[in-house]
PDB file of N, CA and C in Angstrom:
ATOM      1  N   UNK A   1      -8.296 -19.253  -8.373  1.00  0.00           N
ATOM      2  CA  UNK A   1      -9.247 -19.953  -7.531  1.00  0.00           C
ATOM      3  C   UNK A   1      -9.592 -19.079  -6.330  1.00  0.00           C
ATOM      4  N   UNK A   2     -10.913 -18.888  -5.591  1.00  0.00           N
ATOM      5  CA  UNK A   2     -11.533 -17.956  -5.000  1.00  0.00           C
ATOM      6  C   UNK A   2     -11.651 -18.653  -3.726  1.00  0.00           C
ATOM      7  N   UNK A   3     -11.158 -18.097  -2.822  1.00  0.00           N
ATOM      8  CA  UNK A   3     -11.262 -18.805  -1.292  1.00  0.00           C
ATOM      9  C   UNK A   3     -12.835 -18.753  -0.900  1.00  0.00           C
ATOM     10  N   UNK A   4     -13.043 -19.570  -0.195  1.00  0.00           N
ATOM     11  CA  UNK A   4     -14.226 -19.624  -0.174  1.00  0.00           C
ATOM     12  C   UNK A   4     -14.643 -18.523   1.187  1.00  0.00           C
ATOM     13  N   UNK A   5     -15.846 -17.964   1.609  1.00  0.00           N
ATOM     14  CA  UNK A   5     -16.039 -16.844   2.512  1.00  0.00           C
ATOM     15  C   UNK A   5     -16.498 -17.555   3.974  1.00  0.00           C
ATOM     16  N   UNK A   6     -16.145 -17.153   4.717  1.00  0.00           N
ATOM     17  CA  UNK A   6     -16.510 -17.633   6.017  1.00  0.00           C
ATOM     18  C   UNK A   6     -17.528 -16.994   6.756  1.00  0.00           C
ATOM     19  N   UNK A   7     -18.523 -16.647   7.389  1.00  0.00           N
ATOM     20  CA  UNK A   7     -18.866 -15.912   8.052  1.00  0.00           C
ATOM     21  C   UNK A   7     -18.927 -15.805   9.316  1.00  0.00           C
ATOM     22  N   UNK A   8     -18.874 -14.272   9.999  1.00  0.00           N
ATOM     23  CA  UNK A   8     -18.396 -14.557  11.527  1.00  0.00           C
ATOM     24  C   UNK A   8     -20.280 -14.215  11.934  1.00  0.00           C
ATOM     25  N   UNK A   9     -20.049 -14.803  13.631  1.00  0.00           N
ATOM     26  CA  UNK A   9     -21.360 -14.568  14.160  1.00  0.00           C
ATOM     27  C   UNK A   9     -22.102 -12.956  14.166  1.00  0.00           C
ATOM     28  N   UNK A  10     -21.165 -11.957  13.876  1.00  0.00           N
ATOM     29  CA  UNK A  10     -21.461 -10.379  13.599  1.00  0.00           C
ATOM     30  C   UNK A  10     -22.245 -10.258  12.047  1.00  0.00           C
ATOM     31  N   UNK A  11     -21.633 -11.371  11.173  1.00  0.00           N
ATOM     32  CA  UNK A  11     -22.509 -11.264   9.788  1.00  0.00           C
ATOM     33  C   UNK A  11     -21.787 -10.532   9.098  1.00  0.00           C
ATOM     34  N   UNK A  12     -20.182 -10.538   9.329  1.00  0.00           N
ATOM     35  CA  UNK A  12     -19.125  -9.963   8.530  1.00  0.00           C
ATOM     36  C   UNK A  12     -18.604 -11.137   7.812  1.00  0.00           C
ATOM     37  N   UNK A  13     -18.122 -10.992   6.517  1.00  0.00           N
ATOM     38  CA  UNK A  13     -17.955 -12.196   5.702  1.00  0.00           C
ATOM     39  C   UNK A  13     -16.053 -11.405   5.395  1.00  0.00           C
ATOM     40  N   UNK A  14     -15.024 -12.930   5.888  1.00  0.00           N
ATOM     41  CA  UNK A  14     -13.773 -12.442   5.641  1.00  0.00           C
ATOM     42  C   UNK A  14     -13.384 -13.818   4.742  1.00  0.00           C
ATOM     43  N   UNK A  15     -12.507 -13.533   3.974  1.00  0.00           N
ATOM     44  CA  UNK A  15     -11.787 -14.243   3.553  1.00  0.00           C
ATOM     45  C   UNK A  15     -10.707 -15.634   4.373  1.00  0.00           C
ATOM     46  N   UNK A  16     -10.723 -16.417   4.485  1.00  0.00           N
ATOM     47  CA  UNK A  16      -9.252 -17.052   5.033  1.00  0.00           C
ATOM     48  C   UNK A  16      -8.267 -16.441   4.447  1.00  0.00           C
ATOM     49  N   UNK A  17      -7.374 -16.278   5.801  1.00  0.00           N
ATOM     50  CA  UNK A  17      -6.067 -15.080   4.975  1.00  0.00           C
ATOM     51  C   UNK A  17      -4.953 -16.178   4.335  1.00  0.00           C
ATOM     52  N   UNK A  18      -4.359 -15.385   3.490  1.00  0.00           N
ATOM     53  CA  UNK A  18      -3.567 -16.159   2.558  1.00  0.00           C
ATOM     54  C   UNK A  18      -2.283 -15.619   3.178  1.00  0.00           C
ATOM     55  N   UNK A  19      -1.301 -17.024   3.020  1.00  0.00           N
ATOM     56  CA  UNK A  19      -0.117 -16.562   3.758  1.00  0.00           C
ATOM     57  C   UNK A  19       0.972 -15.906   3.247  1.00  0.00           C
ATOM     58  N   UNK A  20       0.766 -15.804   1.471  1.00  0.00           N
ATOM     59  CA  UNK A  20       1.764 -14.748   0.819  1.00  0.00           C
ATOM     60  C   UNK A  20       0.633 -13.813   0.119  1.00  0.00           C
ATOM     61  N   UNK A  21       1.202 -12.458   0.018  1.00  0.00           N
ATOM     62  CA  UNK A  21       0.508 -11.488  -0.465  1.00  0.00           C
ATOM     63  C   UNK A  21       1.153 -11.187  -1.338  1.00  0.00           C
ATOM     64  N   UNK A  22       0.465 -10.989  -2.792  1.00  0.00           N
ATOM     65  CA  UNK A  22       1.373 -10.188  -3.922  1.00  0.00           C
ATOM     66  C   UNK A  22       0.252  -8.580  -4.295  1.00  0.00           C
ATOM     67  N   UNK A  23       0.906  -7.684  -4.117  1.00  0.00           N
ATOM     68  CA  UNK A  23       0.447  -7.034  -4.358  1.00  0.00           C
ATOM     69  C   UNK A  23       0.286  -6.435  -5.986  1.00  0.00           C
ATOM     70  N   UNK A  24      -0.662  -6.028  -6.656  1.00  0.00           N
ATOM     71  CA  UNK A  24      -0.691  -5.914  -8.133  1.00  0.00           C
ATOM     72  C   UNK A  24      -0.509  -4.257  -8.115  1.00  0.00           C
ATOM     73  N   UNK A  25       0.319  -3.799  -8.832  1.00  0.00           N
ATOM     74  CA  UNK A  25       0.919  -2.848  -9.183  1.00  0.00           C
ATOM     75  C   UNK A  25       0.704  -2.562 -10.902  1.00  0.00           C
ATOM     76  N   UNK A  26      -0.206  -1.725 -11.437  1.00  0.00           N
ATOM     77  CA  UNK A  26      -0.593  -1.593 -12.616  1.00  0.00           C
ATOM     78  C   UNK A  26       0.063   0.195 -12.679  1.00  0.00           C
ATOM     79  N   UNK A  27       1.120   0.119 -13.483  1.00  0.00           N
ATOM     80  CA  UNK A  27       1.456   1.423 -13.365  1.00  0.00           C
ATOM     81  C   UNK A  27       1.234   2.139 -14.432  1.00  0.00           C
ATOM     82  N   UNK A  28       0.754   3.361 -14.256  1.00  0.00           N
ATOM     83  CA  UNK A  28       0.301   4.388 -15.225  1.00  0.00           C
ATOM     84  C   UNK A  28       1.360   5.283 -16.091  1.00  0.00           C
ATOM     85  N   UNK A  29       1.009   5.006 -17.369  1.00  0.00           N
ATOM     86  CA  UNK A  29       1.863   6.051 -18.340  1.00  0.00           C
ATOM     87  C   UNK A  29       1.603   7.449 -17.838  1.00  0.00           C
ATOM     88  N   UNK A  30       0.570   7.784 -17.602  1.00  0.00           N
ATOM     89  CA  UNK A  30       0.194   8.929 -17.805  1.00  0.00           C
ATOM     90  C   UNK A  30       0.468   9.185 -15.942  1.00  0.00           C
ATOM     91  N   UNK A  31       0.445   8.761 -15.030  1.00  0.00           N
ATOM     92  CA  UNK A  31       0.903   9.161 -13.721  1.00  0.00           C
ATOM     93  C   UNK A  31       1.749   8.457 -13.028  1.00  0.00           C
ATOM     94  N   UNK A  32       2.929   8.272 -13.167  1.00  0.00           N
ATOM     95  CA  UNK A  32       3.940   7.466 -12.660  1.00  0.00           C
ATOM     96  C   UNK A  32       4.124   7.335 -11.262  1.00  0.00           C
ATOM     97  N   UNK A  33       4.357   6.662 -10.702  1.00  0.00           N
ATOM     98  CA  UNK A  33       4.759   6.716  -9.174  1.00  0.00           C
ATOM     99  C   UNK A  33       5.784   6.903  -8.495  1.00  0.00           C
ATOM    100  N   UNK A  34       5.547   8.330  -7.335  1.00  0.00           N
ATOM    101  CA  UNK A  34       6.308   8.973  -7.387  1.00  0.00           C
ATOM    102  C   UNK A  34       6.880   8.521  -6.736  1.00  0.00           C
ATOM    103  N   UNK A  35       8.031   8.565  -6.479  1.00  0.00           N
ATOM    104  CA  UNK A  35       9.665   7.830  -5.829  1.00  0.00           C
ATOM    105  C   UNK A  35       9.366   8.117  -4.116  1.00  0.00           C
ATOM    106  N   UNK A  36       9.485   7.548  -3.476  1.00  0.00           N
ATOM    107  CA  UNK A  36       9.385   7.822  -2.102  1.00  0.00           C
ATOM    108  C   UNK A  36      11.049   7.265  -1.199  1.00  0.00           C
ATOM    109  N   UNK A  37      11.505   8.259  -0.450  1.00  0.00           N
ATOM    110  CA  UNK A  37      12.316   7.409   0.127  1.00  0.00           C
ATOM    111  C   UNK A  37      12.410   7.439   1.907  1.00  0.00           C
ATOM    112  N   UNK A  38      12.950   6.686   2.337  1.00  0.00           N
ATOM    113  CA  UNK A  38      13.106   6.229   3.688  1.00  0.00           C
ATOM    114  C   UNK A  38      14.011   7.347   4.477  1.00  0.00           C
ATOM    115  N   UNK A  39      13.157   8.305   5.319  1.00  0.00           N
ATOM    116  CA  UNK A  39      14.002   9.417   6.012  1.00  0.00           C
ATOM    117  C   UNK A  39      13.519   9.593   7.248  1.00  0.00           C
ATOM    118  N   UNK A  40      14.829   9.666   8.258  1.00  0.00           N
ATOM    119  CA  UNK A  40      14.577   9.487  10.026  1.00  0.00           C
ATOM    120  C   UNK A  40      14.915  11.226  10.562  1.00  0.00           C
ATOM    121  N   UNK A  41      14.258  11.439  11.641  1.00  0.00           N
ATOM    122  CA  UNK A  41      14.520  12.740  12.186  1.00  0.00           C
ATOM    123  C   UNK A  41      14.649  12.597  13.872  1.00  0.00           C
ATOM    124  N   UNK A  42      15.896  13.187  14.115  1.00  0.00           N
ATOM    125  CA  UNK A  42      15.616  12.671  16.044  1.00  0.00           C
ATOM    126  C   UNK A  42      15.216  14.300  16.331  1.00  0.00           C
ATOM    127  N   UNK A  43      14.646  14.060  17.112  1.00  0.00           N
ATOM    128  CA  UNK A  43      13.909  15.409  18.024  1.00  0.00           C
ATOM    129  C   UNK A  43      15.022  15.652  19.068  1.00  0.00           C
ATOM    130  N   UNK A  44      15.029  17.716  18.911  1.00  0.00           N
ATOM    131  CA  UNK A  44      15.738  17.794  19.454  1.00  0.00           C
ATOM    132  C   UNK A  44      15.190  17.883  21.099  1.00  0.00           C
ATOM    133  N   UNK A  45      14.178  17.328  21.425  1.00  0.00           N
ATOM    134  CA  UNK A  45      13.471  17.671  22.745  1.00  0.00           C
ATOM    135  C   UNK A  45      14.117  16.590  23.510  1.00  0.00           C
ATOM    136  N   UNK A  46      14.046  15.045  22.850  1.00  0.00           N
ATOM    137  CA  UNK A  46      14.425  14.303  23.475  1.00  0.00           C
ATOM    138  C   UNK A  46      15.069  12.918  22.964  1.00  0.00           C
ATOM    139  N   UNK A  47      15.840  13.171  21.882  1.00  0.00           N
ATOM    140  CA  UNK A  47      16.735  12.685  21.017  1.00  0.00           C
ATOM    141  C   UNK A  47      16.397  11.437  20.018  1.00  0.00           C
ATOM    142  N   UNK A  48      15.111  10.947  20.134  1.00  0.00           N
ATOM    143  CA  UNK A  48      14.751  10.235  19.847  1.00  0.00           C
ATOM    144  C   UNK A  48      14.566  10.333  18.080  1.00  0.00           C
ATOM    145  N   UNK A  49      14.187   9.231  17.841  1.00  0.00           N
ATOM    146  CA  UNK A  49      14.609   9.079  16.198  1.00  0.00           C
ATOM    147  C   UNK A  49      13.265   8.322  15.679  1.00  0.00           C
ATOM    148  N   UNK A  50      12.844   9.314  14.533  1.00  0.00           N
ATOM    149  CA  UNK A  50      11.487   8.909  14.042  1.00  0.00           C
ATOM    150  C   UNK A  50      11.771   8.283  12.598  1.00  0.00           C
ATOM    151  N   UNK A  51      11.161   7.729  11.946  1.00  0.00           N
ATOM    152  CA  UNK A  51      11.248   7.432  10.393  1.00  0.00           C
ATOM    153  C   UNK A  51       9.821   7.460   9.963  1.00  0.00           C
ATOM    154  N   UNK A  52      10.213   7.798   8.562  1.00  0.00           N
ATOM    155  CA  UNK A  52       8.953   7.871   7.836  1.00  0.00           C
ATOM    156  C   UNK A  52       9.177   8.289   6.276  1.00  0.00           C
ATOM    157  N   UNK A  53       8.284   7.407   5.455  1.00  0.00           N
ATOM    158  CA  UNK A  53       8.826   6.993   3.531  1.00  0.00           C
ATOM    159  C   UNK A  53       7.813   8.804   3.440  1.00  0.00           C
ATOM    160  N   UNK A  54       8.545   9.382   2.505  1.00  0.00           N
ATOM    161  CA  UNK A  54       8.530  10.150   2.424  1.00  0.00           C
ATOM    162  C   UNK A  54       8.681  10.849   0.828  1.00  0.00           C
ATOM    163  N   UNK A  55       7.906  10.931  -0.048  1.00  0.00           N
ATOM    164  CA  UNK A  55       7.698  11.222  -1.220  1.00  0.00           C
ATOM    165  C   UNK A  55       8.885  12.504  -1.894  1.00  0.00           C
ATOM    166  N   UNK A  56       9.394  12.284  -2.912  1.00  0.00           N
ATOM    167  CA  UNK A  56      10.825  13.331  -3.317  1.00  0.00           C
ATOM    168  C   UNK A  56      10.274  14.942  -3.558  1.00  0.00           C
ATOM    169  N   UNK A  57       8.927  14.472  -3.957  1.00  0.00           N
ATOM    170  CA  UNK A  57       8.401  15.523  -4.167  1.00  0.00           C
ATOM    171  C   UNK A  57       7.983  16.578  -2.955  1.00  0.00           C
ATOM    172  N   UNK A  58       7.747  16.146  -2.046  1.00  0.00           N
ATOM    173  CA  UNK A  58       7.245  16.791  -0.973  1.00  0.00           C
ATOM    174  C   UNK A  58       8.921  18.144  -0.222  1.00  0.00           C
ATOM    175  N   UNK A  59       8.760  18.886   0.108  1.00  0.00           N
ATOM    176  CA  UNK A  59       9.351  19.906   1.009  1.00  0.00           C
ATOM    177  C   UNK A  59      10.319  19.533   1.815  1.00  0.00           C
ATOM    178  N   UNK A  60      11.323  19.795   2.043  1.00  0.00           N
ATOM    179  CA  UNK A  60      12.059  20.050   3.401  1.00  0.00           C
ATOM    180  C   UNK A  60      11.376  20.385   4.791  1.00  0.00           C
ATOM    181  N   UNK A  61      10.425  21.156   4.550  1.00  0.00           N
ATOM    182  CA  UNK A  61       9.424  21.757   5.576  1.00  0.00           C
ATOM    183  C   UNK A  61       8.731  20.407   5.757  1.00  0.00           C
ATOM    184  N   UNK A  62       8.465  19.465   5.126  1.00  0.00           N
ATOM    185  CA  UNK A  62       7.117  18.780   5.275  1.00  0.00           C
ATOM    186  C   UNK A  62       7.624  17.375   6.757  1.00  0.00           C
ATOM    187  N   UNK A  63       9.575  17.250   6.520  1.00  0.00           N
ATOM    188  CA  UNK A  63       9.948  16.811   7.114  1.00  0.00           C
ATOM    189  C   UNK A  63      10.167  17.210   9.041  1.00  0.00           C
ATOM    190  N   UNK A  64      10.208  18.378   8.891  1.00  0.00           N
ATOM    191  CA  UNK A  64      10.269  19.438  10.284  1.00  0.00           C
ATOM    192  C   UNK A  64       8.625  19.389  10.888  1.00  0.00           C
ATOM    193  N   UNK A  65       7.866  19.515   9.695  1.00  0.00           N
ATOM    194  CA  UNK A  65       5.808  19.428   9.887  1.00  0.00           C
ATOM    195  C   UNK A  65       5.711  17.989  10.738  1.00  0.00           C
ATOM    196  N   UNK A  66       6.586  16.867   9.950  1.00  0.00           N
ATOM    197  CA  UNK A  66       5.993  15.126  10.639  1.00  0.00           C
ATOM    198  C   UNK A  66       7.057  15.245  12.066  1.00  0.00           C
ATOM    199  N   UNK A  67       8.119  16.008  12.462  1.00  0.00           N
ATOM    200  CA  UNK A  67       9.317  15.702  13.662  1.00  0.00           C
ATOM    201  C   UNK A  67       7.905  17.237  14.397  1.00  0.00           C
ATOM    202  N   UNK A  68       7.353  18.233  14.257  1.00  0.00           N
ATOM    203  CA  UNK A  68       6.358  18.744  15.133  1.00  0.00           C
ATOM    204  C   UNK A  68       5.005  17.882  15.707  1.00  0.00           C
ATOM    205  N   UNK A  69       4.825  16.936  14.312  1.00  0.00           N
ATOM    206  CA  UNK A  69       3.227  16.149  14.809  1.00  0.00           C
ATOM    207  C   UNK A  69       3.895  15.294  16.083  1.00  0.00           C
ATOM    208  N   UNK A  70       5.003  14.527  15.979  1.00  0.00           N
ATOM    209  CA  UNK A  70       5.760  13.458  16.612  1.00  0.00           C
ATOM    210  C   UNK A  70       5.418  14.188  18.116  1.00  0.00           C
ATOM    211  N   UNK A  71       6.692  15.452  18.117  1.00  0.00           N
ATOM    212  CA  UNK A  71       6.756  15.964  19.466  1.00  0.00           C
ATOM    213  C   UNK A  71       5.509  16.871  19.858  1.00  0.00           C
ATOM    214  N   UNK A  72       4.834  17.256  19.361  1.00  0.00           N
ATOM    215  CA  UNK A  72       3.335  17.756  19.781  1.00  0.00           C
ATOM    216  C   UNK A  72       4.296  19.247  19.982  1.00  0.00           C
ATOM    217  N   UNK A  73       4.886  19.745  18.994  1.00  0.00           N
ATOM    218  CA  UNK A  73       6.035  21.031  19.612  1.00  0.00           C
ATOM    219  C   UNK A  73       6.175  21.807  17.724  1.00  0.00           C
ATOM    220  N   UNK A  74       6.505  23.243  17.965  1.00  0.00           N
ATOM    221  CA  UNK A  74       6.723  24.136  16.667  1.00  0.00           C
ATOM    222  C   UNK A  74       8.119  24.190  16.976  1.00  0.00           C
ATOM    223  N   UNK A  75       8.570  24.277  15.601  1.00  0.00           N
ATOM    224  CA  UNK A  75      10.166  23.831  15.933  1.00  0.00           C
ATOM    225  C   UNK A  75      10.414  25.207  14.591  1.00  0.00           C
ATOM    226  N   UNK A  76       9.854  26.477  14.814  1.00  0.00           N
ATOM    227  CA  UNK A  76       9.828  27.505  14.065  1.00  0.00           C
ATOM    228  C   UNK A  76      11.698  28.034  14.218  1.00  0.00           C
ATOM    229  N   UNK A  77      11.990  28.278  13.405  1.00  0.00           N
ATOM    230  CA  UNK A  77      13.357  29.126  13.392  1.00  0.00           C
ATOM    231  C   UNK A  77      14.423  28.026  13.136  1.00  0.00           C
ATOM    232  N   UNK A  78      13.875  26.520  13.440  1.00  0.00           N
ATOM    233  CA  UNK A  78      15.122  25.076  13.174  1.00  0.00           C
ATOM    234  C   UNK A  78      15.087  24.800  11.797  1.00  0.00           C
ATOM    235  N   UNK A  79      16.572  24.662  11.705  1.00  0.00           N
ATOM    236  CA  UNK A  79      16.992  23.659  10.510  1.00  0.00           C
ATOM    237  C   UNK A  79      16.941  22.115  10.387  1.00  0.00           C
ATOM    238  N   UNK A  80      17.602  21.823   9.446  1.00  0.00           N
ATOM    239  CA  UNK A  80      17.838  19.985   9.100  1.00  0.00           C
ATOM    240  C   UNK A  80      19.188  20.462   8.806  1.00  0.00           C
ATOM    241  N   UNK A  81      19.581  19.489   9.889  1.00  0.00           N
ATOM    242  CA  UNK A  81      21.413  19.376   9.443  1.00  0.00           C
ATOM    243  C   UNK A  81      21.424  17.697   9.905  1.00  0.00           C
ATOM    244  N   UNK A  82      22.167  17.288   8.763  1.00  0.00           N
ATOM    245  CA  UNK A  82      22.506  15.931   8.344  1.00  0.00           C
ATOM    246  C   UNK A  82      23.938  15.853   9.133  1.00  0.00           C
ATOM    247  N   UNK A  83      24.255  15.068   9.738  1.00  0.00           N
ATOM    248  CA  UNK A  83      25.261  15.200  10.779  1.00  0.00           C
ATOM    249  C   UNK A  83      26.662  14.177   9.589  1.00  0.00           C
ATOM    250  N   UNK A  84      26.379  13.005   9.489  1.00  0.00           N
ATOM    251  CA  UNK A  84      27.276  12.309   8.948  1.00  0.00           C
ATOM    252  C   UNK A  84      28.117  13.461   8.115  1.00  0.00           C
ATOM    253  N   UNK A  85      29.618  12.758   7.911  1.00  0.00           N
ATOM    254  CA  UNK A  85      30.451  13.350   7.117  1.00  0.00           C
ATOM    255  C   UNK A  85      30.223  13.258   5.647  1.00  0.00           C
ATOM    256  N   UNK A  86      30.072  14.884   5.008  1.00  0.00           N
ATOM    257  CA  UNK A  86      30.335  15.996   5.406  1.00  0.00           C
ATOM    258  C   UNK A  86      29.310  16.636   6.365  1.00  0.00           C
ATOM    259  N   UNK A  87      29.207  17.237   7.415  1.00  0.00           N
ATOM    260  CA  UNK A  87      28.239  17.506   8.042  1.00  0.00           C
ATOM    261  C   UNK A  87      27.517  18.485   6.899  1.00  0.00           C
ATOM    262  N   UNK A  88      26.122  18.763   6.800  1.00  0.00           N
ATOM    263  CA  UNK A  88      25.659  19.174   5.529  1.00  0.00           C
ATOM    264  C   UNK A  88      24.029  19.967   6.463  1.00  0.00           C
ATOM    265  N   UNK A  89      24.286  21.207   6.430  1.00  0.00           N
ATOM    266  CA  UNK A  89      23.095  22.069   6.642  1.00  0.00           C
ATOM    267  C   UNK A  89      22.075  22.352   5.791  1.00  0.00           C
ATOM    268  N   UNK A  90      20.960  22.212   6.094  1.00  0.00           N
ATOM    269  CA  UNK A  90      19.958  22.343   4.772  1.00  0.00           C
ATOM    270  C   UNK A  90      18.734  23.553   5.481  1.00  0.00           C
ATOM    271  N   UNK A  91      18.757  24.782   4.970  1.00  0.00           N
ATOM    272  CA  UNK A  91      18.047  25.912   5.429  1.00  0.00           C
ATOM    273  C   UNK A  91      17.079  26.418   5.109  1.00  0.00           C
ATOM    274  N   UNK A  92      16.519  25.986   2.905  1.00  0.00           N
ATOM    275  CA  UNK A  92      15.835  26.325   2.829  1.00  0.00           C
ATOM    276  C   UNK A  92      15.321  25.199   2.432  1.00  0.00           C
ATOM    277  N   UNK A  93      13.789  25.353   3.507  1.00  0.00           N
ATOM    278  CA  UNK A  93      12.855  24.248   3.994  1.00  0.00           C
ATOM    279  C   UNK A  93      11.732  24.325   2.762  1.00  0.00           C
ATOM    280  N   UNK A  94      12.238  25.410   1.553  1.00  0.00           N
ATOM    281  CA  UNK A  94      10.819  24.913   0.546  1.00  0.00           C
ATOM    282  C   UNK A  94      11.903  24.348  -0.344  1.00  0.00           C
ATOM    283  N   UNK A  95      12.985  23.808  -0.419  1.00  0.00           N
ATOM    284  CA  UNK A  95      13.245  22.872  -1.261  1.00  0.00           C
ATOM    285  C   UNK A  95      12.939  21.707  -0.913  1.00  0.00           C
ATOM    286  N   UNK A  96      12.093  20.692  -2.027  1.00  0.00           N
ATOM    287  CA  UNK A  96      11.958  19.512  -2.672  1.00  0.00           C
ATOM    288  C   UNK A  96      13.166  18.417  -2.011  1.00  0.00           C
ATOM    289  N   UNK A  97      12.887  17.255  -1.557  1.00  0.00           N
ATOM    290  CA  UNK A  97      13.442  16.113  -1.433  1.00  0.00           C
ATOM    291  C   UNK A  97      14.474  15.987  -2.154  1.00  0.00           C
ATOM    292  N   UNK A  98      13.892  15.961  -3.440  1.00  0.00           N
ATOM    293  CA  UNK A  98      15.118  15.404  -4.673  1.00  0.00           C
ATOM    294  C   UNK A  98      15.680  16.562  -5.084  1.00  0.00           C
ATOM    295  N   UNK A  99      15.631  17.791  -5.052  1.00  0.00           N
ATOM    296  CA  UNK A  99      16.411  18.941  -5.387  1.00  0.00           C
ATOM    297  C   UNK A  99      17.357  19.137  -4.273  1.00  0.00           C
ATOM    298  N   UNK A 100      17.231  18.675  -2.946  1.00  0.00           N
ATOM    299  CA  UNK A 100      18.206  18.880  -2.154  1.00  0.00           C
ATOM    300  C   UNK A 100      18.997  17.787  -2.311  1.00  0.00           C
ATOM    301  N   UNK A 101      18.891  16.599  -3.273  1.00  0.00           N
ATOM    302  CA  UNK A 101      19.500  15.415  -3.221  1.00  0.00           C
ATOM    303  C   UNK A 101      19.528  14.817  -2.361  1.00  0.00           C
ATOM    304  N   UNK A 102      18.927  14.506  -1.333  1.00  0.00           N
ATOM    305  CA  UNK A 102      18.392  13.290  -0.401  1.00  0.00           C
ATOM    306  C   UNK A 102      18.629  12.315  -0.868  1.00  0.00           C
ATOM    307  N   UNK A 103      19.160  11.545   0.037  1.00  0.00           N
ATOM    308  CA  UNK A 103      19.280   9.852  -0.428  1.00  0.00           C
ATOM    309  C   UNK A 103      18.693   8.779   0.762  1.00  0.00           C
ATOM    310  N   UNK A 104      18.095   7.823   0.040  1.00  0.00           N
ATOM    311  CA  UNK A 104      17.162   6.581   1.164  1.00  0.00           C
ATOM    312  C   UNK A 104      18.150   6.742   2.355  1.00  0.00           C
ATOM    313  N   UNK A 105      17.409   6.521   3.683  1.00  0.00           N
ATOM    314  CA  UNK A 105      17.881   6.628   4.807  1.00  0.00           C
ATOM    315  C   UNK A 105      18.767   7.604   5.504  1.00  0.00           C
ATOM    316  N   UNK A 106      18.251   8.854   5.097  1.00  0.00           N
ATOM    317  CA  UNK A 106      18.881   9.345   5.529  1.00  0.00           C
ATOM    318  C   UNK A 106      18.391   9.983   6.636  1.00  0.00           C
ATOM    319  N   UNK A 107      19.786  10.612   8.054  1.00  0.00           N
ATOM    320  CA  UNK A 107      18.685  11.052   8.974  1.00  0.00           C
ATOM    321  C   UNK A 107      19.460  12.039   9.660  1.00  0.00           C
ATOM    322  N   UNK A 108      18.514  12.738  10.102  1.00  0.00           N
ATOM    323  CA  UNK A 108      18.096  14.692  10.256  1.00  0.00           C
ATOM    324  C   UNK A 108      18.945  14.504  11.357  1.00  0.00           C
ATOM    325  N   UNK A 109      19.196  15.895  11.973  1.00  0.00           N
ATOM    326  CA  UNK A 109      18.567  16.523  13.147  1.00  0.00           C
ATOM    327  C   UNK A 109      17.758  17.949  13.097  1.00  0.00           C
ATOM    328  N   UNK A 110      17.424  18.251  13.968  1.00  0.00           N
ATOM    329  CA  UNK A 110      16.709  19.554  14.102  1.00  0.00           C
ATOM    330  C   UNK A 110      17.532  20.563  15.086  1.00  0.00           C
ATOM    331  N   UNK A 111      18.159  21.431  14.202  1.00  0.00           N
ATOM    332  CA  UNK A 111      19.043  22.506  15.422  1.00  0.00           C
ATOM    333  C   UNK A 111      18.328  23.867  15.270  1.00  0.00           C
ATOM    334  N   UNK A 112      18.261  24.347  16.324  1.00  0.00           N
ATOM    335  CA  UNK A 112      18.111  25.847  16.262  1.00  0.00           C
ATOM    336  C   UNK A 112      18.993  26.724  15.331  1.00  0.00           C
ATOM    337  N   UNK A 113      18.363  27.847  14.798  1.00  0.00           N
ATOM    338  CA  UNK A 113      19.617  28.408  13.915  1.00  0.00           C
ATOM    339  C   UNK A 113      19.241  29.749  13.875  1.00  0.00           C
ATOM    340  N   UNK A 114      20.832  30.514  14.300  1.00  0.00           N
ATOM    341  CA  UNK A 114      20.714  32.062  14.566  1.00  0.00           C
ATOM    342  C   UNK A 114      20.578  33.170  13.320  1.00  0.00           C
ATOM    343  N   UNK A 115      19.559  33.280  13.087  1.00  0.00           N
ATOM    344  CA  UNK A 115      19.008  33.734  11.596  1.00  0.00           C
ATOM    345  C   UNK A 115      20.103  35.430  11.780  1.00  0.00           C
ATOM    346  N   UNK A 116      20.708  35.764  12.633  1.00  0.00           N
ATOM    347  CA  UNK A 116      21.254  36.912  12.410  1.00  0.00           C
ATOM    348  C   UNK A 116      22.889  36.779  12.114  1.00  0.00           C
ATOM    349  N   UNK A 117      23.379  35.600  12.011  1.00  0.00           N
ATOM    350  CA  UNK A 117      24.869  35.419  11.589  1.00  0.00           C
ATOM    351  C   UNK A 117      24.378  36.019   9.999  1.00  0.00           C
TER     352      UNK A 117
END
């Protein structure tokens, strides 16, 4: 059954909003959807802690790219080190989400790192 349309005095026609939303999800054989998971990064400028769903497929780098848009800052020469036990350094920034084994919620920091050890 089709809600009926309202119109506002601008001559925009909206729906009455409905108070549950189901969203329809028709998923493709041929392009599956790609896994996204839930990953936080605190800046090391001012400790603060960002989140953002974040596709498996995408880079290590792509995570350091969204903690630069955040701080308006190049965070060239930093790593991702995962602090929880085991503390766990992650260096190279063109590995993949799911090749570094990432798991939902997980969250960064950004340290400087002395590329000459």
């Amino acid at each position: 059954k089709m809600s009926p349309l309202s119109k506002h005095d601008d001559g925009i026609y909206n729906r009455p909003k409905s108070t549950t939303k189901r969203p329809v999800v028709i998923p493709s054989p041929d392009n599956p959807p790609a896994k996204e998971i839930l990953l936080a990064v605190k800046l090391p400028t001012d400790g603060t802690r960002h989140q953002k769903y974040f596709n498996i497929n995408e880079t290590l780098q792509s995570i350091v790219e969204f903690a630069e848009q955040i701080a308006g800052l190049r965070f060239n020469g930093y790593i991702l080190v995962v602090a929880s036990a085991p503390k766990t350094v992650f260096v190279d920034l063109e590995d993949t989400i799911e090749n570094a084994g990432l798991e939902d919620k997980t969250v960064f920091h950004l340290e400087e790192y002395d590329w000459d050890d």
